[in-house]
PDB file of N, CA and C in Angstrom:
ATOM      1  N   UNK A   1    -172.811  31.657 -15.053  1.00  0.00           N
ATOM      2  CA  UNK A   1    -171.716  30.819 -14.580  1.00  0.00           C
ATOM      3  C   UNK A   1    -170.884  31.542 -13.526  1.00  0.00           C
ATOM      4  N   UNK A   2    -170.648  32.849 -13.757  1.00  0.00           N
ATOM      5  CA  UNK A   2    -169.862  33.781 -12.625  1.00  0.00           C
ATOM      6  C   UNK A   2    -170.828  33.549 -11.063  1.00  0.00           C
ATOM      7  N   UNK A   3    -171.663  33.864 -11.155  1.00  0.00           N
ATOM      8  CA  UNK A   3    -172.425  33.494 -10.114  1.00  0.00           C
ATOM      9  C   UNK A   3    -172.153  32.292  -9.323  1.00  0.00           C
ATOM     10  N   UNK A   4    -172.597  31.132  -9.908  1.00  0.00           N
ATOM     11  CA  UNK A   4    -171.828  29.781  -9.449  1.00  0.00           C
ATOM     12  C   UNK A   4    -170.417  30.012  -8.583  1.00  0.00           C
ATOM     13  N   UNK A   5    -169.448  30.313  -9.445  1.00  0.00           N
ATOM     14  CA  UNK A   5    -167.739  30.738  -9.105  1.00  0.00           C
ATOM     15  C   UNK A   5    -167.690  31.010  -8.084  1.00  0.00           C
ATOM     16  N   UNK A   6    -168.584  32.672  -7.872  1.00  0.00           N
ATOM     17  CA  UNK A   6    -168.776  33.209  -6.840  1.00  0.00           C
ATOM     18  C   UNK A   6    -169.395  32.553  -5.614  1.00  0.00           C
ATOM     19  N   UNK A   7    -170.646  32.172  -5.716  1.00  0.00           N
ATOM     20  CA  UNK A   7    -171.001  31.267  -4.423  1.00  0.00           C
ATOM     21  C   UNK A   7    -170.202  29.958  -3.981  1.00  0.00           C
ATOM     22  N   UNK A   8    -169.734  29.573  -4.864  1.00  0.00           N
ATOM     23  CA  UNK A   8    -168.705  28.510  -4.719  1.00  0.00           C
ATOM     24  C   UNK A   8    -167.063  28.902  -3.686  1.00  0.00           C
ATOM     25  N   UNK A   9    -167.107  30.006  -4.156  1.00  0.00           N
ATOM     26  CA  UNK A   9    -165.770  30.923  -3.645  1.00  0.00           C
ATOM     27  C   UNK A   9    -166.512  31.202  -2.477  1.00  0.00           C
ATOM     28  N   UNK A  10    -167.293  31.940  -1.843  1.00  0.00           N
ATOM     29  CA  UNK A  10    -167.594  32.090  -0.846  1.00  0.00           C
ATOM     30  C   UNK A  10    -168.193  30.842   0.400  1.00  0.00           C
ATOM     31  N   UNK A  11    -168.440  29.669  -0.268  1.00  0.00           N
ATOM     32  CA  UNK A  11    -168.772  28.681   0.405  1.00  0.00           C
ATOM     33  C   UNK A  11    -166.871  28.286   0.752  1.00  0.00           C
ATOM     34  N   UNK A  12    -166.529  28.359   0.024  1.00  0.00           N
ATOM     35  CA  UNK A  12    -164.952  27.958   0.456  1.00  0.00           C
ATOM     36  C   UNK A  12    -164.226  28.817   1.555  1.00  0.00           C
ATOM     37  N   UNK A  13    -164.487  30.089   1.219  1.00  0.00           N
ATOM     38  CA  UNK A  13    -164.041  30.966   2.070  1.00  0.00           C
ATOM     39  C   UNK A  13    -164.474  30.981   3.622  1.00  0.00           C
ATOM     40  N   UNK A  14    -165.484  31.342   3.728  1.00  0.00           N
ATOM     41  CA  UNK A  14    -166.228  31.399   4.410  1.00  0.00           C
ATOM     42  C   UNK A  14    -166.075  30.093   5.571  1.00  0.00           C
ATOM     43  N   UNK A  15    -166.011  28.588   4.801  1.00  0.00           N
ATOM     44  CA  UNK A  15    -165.739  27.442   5.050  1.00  0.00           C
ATOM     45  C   UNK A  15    -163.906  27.803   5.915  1.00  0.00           C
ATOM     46  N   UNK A  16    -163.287  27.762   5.166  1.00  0.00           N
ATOM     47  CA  UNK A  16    -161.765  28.027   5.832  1.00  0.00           C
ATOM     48  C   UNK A  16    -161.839  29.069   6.793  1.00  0.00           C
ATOM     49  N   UNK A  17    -162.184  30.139   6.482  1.00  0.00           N
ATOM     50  CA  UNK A  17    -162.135  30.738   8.127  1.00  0.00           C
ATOM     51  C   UNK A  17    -162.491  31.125   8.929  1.00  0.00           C
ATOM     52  N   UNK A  18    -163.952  29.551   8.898  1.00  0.00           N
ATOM     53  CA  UNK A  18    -164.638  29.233   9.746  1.00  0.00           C
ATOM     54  C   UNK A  18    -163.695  28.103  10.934  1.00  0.00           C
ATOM     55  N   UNK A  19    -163.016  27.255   9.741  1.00  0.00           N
ATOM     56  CA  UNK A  19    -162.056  26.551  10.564  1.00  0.00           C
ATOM     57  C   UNK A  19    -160.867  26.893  11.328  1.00  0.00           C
ATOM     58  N   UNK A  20    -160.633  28.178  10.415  1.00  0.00           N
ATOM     59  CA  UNK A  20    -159.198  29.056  11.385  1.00  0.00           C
ATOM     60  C   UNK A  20    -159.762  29.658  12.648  1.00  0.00           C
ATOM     61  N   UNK A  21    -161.147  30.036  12.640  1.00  0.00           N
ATOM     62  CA  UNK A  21    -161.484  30.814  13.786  1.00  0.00           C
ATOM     63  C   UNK A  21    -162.014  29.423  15.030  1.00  0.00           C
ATOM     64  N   UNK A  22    -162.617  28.614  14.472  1.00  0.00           N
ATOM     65  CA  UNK A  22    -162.684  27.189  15.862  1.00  0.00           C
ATOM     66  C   UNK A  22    -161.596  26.913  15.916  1.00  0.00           C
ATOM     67  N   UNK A  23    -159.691  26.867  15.246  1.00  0.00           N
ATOM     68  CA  UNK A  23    -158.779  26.275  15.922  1.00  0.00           C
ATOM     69  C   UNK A  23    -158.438  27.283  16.719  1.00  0.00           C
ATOM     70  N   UNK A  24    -158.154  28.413  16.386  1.00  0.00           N
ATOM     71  CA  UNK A  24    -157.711  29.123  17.056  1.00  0.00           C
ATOM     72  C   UNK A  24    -158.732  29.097  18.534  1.00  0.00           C
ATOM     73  N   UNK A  25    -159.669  29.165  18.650  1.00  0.00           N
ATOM     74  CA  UNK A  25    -160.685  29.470  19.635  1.00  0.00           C
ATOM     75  C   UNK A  25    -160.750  27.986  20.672  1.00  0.00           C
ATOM     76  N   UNK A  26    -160.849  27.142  19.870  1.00  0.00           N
ATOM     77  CA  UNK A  26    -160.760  25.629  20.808  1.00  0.00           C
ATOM     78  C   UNK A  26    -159.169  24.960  20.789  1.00  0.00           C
ATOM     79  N   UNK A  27    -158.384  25.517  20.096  1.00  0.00           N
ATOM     80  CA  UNK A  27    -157.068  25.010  20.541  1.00  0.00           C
ATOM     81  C   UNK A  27    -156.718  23.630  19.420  1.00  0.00           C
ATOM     82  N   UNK A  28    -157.182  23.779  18.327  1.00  0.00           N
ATOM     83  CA  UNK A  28    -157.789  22.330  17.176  1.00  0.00           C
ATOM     84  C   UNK A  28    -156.743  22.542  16.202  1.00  0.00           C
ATOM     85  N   UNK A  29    -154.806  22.957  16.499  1.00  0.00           N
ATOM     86  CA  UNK A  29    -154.564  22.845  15.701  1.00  0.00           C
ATOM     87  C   UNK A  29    -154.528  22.306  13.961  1.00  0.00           C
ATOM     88  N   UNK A  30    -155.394  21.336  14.339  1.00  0.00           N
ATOM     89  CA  UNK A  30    -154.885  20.395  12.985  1.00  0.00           C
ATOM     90  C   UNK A  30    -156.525  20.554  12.019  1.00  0.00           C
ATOM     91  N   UNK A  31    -157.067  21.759  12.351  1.00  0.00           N
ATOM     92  CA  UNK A  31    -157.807  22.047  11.614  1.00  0.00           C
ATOM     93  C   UNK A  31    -157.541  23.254  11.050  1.00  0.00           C
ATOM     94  N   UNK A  32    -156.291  23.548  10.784  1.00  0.00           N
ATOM     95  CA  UNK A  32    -155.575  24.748   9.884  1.00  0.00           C
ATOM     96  C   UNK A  32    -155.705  23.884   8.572  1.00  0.00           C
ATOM     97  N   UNK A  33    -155.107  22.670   8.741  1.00  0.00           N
ATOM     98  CA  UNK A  33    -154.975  21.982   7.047  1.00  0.00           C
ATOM     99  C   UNK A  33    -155.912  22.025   6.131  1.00  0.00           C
ATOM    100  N   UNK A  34    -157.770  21.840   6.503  1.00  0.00           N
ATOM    101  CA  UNK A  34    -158.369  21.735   5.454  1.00  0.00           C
ATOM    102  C   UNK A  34    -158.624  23.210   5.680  1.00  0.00           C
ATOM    103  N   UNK A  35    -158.747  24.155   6.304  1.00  0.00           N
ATOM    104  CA  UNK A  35    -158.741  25.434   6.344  1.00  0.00           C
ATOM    105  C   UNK A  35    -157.904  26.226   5.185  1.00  0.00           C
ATOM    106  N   UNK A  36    -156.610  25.588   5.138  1.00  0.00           N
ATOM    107  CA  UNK A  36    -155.884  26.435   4.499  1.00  0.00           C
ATOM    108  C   UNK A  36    -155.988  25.492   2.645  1.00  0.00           C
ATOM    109  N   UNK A  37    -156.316  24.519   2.667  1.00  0.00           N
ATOM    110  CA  UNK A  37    -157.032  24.159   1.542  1.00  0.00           C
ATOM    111  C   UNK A  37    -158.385  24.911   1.055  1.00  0.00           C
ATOM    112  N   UNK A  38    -159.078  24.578   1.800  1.00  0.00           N
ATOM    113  CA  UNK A  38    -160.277  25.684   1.485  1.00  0.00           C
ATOM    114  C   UNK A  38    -160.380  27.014   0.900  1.00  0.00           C
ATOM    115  N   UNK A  39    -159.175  27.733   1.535  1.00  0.00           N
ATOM    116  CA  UNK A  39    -158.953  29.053   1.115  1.00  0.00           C
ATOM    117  C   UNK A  39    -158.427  29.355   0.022  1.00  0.00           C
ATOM    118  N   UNK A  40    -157.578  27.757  -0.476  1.00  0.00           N
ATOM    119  CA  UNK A  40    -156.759  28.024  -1.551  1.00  0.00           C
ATOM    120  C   UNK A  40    -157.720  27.821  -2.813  1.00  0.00           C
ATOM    121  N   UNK A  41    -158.888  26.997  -2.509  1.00  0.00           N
ATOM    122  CA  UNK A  41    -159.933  26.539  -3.246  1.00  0.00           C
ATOM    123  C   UNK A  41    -160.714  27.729  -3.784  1.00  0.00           C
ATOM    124  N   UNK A  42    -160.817  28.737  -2.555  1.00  0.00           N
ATOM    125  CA  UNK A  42    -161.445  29.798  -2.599  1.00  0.00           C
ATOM    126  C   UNK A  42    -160.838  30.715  -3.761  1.00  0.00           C
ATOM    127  N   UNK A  43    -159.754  31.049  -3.913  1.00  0.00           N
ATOM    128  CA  UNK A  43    -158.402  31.767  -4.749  1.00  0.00           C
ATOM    129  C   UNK A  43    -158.834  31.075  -6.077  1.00  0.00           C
ATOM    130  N   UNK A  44    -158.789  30.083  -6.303  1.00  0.00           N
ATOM    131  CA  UNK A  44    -158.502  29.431  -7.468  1.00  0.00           C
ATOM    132  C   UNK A  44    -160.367  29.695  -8.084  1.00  0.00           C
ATOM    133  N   UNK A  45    -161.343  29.430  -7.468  1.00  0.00           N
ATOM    134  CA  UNK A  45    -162.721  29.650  -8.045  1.00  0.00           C
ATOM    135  C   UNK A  45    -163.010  30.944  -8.271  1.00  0.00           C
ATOM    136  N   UNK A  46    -162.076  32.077  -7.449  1.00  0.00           N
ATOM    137  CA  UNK A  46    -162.397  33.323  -7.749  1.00  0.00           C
ATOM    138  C   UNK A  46    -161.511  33.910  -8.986  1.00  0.00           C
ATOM    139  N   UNK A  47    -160.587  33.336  -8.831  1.00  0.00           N
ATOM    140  CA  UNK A  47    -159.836  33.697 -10.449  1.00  0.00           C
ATOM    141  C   UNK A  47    -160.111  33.598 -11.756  1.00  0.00           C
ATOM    142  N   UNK A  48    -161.175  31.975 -11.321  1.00  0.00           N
ATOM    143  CA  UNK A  48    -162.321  31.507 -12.724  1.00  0.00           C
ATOM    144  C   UNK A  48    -163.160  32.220 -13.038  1.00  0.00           C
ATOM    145  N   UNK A  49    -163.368  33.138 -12.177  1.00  0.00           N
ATOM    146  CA  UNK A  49    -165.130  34.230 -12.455  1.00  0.00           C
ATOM    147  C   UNK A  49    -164.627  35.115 -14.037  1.00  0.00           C
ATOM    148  N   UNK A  50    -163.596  35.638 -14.260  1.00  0.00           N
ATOM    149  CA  UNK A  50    -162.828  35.940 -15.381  1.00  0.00           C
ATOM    150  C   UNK A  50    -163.777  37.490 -15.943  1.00  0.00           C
ATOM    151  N   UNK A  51    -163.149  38.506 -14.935  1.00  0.00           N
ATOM    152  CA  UNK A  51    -163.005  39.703 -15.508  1.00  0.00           C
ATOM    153  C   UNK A  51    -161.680  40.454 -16.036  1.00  0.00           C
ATOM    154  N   UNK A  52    -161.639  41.850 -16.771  1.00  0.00           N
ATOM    155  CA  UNK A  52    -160.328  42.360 -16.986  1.00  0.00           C
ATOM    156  C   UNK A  52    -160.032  43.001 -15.786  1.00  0.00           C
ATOM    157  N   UNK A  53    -160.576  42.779 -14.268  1.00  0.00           N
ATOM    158  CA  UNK A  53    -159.678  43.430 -13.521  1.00  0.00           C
ATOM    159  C   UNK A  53    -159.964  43.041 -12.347  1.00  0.00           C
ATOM    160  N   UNK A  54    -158.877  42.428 -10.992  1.00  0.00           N
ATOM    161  CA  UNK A  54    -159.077  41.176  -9.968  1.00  0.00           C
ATOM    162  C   UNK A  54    -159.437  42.013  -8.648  1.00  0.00           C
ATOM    163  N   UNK A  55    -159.210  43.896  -9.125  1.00  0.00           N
ATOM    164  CA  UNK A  55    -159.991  44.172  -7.879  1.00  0.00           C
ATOM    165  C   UNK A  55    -161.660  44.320  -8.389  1.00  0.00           C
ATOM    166  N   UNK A  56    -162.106  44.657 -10.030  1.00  0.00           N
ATOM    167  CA  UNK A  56    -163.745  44.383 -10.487  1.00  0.00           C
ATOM    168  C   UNK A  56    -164.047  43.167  -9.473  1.00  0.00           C
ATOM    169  N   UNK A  57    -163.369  42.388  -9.845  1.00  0.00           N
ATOM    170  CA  UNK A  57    -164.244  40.876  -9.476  1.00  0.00           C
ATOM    171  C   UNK A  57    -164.005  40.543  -7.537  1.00  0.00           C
ATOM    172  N   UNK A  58    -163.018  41.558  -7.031  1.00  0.00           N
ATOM    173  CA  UNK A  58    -162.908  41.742  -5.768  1.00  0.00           C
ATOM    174  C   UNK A  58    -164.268  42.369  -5.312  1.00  0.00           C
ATOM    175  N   UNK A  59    -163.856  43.263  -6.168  1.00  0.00           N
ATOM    176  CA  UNK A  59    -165.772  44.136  -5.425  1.00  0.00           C
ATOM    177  C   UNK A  59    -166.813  43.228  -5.935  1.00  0.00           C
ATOM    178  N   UNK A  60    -167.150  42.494  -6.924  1.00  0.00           N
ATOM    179  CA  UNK A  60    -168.197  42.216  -7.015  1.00  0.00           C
ATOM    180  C   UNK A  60    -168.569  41.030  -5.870  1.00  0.00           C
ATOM    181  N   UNK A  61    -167.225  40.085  -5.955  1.00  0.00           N
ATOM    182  CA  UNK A  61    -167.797  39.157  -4.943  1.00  0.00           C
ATOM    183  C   UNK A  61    -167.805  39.502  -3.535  1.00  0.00           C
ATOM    184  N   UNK A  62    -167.524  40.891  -2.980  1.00  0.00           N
ATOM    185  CA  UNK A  62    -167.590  41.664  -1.487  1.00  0.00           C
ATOM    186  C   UNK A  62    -169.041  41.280  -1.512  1.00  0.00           C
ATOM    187  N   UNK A  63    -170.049  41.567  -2.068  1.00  0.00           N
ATOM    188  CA  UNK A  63    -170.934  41.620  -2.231  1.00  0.00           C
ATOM    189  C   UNK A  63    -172.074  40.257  -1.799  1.00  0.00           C
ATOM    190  N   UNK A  64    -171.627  39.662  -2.982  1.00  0.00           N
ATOM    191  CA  UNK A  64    -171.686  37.633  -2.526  1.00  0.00           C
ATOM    192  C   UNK A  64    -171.695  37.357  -1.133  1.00  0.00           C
ATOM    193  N   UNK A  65    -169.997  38.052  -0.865  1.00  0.00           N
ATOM    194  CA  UNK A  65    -169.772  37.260   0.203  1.00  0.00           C
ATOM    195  C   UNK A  65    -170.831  37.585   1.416  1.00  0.00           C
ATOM    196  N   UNK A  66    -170.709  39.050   1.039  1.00  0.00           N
ATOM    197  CA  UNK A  66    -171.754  39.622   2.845  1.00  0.00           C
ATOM    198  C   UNK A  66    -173.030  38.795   2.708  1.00  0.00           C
ATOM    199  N   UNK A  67    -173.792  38.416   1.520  1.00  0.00           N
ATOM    200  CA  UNK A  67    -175.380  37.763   1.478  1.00  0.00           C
ATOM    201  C   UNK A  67    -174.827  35.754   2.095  1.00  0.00           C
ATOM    202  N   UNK A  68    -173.734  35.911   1.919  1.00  0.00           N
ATOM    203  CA  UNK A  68    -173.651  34.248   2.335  1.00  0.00           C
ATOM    204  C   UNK A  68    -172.749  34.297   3.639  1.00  0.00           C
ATOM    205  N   UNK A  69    -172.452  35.333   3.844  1.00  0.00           N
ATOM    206  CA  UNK A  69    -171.998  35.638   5.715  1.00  0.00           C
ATOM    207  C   UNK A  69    -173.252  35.777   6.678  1.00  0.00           C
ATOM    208  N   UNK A  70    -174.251  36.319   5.982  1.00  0.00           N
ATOM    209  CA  UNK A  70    -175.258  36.324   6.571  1.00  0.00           C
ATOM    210  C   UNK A  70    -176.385  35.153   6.443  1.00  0.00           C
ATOM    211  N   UNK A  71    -176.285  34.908   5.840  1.00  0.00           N
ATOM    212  CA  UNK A  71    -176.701  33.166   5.172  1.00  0.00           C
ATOM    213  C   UNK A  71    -176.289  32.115   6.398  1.00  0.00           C
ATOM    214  N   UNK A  72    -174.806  32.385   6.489  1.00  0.00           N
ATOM    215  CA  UNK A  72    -174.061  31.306   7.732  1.00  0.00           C
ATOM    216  C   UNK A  72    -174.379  31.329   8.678  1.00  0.00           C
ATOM    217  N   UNK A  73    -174.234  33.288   9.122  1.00  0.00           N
ATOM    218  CA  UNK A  73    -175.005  33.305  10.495  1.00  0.00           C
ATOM    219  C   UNK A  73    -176.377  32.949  10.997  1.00  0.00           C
ATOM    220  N   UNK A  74    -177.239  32.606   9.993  1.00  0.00           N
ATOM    221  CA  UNK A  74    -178.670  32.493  10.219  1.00  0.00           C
ATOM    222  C   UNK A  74    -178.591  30.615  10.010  1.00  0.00           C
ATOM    223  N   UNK A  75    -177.917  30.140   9.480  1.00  0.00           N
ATOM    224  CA  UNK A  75    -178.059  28.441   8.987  1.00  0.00           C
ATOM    225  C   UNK A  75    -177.016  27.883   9.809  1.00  0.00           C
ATOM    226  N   UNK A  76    -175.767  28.283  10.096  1.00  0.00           N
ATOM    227  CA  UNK A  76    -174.946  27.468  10.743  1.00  0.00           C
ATOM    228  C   UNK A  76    -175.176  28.102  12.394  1.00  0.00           C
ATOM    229  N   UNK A  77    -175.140  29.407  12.170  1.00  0.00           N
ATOM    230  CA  UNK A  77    -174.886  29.695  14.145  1.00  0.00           C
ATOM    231  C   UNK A  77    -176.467  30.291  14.591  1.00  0.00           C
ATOM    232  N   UNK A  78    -177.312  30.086  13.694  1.00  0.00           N
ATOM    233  CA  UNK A  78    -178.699  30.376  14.612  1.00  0.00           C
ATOM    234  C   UNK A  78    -179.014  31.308  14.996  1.00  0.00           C
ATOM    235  N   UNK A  79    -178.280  32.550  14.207  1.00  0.00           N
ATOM    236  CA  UNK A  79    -178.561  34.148  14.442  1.00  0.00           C
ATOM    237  C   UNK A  79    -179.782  34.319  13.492  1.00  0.00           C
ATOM    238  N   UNK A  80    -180.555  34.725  13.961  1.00  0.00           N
ATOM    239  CA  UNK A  80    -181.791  35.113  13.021  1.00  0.00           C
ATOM    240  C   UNK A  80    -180.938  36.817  12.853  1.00  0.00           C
ATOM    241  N   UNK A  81    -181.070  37.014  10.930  1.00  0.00           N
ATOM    242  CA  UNK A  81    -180.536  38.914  10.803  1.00  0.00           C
ATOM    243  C   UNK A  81    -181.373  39.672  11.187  1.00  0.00           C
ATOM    244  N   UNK A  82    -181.352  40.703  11.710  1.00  0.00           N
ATOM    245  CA  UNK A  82    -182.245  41.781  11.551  1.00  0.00           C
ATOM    246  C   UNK A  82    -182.166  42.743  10.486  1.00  0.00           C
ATOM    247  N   UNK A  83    -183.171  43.584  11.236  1.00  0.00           N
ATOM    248  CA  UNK A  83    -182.932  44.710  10.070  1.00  0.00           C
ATOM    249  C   UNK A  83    -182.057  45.511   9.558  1.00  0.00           C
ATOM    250  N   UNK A  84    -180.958  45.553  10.404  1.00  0.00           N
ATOM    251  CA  UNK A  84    -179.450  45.871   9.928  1.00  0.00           C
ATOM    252  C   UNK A  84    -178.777  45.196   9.273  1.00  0.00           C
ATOM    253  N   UNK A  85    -178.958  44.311   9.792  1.00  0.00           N
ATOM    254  CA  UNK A  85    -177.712  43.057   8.842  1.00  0.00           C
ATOM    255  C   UNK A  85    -178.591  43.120   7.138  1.00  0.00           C
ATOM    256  N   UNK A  86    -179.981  43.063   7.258  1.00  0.00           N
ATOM    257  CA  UNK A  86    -180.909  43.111   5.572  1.00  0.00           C
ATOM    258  C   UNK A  86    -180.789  44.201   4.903  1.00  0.00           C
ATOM    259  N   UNK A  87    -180.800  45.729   5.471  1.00  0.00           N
ATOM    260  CA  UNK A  87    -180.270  46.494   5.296  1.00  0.00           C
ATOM    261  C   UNK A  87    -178.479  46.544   4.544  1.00  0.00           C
ATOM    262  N   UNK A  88    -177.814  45.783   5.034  1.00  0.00           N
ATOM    263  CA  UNK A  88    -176.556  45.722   5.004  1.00  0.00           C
ATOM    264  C   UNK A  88    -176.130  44.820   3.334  1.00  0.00           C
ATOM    265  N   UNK A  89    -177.235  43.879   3.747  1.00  0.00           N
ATOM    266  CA  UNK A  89    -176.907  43.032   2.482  1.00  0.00           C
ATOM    267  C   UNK A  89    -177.722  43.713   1.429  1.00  0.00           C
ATOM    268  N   UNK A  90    -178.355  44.606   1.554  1.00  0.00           N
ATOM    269  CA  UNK A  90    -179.083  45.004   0.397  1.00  0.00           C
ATOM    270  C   UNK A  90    -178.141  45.864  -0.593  1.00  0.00           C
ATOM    271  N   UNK A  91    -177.438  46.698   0.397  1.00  0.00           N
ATOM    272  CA  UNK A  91    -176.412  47.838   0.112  1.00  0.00           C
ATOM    273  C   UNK A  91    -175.519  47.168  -0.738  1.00  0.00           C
ATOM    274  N   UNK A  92    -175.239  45.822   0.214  1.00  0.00           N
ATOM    275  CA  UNK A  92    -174.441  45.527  -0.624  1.00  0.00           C
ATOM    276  C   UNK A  92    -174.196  44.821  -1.844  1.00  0.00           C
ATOM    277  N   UNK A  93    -175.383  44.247  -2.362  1.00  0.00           N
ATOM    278  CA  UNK A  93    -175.885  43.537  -3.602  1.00  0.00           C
ATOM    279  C   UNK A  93    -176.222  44.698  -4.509  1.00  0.00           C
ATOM    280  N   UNK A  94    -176.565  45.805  -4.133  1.00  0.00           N
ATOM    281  CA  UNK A  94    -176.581  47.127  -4.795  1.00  0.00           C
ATOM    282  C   UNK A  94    -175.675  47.318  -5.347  1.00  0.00           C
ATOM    283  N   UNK A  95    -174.580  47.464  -4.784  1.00  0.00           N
ATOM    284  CA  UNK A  95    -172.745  48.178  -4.851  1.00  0.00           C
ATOM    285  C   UNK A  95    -172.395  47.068  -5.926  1.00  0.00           C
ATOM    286  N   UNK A  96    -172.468  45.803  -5.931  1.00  0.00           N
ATOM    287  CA  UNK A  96    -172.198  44.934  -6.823  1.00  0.00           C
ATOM    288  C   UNK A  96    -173.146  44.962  -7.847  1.00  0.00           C
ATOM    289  N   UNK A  97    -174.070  45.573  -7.785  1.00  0.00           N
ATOM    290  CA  UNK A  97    -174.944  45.311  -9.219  1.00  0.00           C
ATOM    291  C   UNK A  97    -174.290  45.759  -9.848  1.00  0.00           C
ATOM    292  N   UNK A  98    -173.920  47.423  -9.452  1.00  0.00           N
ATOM    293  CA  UNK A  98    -173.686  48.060  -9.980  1.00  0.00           C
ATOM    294  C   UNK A  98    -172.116  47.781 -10.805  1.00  0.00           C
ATOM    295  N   UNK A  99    -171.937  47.425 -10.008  1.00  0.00           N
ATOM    296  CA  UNK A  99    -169.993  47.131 -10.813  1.00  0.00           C
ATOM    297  C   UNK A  99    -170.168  46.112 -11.493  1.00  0.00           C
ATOM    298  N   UNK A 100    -171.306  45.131 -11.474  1.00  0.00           N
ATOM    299  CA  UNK A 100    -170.859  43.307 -12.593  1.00  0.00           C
ATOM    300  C   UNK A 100    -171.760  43.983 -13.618  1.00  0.00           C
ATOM    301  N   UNK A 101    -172.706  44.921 -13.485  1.00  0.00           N
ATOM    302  CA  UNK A 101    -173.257  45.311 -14.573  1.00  0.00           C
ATOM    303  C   UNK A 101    -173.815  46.305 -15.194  1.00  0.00           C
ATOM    304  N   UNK A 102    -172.612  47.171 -14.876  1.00  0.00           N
ATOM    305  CA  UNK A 102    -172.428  48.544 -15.551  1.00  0.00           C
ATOM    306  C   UNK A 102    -171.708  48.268 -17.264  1.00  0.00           C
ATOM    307  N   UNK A 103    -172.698  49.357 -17.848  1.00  0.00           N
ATOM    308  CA  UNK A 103    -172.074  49.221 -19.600  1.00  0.00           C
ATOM    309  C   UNK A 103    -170.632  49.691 -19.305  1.00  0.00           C
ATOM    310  N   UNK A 104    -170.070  48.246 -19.831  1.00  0.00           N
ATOM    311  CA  UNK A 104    -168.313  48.830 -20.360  1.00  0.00           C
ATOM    312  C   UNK A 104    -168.233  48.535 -21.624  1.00  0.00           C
ATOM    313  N   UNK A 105    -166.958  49.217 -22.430  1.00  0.00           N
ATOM    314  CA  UNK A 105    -167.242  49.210 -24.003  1.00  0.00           C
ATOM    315  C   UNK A 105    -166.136  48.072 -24.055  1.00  0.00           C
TER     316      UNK A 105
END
């Protein structure tokens, strides 16, 4: 279910400031509003993931987020990744393994 949260949180995120970066860039004020909804959407699904500690679940979804930043760039803007960016996401699904599922007592 954390998983879900997480991709859910990052589709939101990701989503909002996607929209802050086209107003700002095309001049689209009035696409701050669902932007800044989005983000708040984002806050509220990441709070649901429900660990004892909000920077744990900070790092874990760093992690998420870089595999669905790179996800965007390849599905929404037509960047095929290379081997850096796969490299990059590997590291970083690593770094999060390690923290969502390390033995804690």
């Amino acid at each position: 279910m954390a998983f879900l949260l997480f991709f859910g949180a990052a589709i939101f995120e990701i989503g909002g400031c996607y929209l802050i970066w086209l107003a700002m860039r095309h001049g689209q004020p009035w696409l701050w509003v669902p932007a800044l909804l989005a983000l708040g959407l984002f806050g509220v699904l990441l709070s649901l993931a429900g660990t004892d500690s909000a920077g744990r679940i900070f790092s874990i979804y760093g992690g998420i987020y870089i595999v669905a930043s790179v996800a965007f760039m390849s599905g929404f803007e037509g960047i095929r990744p290379d081997r850096w960016d796969l490299l990059g996401v590997s590291l970083a699904l690593a770094g999060a393994s390690v923290i969502y599922f390390a033995p804690r007592g």
